[in-house]
Protein backbone atom coordinates (compact mmCIF):
# COMPACT_ATOMS: atom_id res chain seq x y z
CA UNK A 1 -10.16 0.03 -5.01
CA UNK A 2 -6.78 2.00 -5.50
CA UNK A 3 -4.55 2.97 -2.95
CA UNK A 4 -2.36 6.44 -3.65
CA UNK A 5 1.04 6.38 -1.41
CA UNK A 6 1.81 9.59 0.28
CA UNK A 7 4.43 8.75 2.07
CA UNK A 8 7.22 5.80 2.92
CA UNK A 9 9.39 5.13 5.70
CA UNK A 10 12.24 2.20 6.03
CA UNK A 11 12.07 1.14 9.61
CA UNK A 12 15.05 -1.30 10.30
CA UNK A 13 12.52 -2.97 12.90
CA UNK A 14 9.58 -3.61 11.19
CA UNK A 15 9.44 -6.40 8.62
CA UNK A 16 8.86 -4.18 5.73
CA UNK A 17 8.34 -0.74 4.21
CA UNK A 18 5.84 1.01 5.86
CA UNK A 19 3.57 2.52 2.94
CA UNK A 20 1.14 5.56 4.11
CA UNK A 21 -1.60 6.70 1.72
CA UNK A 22 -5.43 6.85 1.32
CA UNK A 23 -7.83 4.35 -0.01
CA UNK A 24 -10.61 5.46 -2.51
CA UNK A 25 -12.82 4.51 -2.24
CA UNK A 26 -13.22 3.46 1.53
CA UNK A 27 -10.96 1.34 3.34
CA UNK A 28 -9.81 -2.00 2.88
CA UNK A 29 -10.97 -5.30 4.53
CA UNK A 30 -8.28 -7.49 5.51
CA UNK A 31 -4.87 -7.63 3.28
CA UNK A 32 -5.52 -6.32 -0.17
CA UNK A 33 -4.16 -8.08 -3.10
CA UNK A 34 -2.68 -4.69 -5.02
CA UNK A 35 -0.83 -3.94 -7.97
CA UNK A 36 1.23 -1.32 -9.24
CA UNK A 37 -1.35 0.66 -11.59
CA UNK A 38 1.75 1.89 -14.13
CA UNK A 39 3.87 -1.73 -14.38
CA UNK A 40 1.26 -4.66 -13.21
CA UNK A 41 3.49 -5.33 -10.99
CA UNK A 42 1.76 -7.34 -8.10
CA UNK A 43 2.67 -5.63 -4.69
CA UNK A 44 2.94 -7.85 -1.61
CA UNK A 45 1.37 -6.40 1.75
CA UNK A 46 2.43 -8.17 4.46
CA UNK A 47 -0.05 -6.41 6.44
CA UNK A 48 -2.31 -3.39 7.51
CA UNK A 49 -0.96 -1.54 10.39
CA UNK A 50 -3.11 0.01 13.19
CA UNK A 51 -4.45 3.24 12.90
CA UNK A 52 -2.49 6.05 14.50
CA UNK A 53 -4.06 9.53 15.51
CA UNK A 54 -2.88 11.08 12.73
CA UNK A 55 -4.12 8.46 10.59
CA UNK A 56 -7.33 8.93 12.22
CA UNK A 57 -7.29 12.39 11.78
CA UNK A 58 -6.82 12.44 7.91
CA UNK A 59 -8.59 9.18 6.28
CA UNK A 60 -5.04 7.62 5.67
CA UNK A 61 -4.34 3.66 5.91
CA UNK A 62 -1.11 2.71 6.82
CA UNK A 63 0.68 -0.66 4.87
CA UNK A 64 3.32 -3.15 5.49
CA UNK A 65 5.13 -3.85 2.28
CA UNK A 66 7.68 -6.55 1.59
CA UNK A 67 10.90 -4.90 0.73
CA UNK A 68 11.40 -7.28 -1.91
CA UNK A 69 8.78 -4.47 -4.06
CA UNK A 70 11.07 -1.35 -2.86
CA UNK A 71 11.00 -0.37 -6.65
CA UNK A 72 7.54 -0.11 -5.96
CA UNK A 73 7.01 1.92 -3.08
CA UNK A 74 7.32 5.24 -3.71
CA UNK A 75 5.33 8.58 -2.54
CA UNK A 76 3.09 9.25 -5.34
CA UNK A 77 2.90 5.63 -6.71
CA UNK A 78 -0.78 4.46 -7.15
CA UNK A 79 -1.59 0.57 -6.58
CA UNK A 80 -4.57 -0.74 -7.81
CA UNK A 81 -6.98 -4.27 -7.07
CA UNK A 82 -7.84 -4.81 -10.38
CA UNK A 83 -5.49 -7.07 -11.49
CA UNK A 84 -3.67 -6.23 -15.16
CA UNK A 85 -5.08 -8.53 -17.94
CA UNK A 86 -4.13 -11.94 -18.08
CA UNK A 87 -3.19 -11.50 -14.21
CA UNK A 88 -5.35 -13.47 -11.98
């Protein structure tokens, strides 16, 4: 499972980044356990938003991210499930 970010928005409201981008394959069930495919750097979702009608409309999954990983969370970024080796 990999998740490629699209897009990012800070919202002062909500409790972390807000990370838009597509699953491949499929979509995720529950909170995924990701990390950065480039560094290994684990990635902690605080949570999968609710689909919006644009979301809807193109396939894309919408993810809370704790700011802590803003280094992280950039358009183009890809985030992986595998975990990097000797990562568990």
């Amino acid at each position: 499972m990999q998740f490629l970010v699209t897009e990012v928005f800070d919202i002062a409201a909500r409790g972390g980044l807000v990370a838009v981008g597509m699953a491949q394959p499929g979509d995720f069930v529950g909170i995924p356990r990701l990390y950065d495919e480039a560094t290994g750097h684990r990635i902690r979702v605080l949570g999968v938003d609710h689909p919006t009608p644009r979301t809807r409309r193109t396939g894309e999954t919408i993810l809370v991210i704790d700011r802590a990983d803003a280094d992280y969370v950039a358009a183009g970024r890809r985030w992986t499930a595998a975990a990097p080796p000797g990562v568990s």
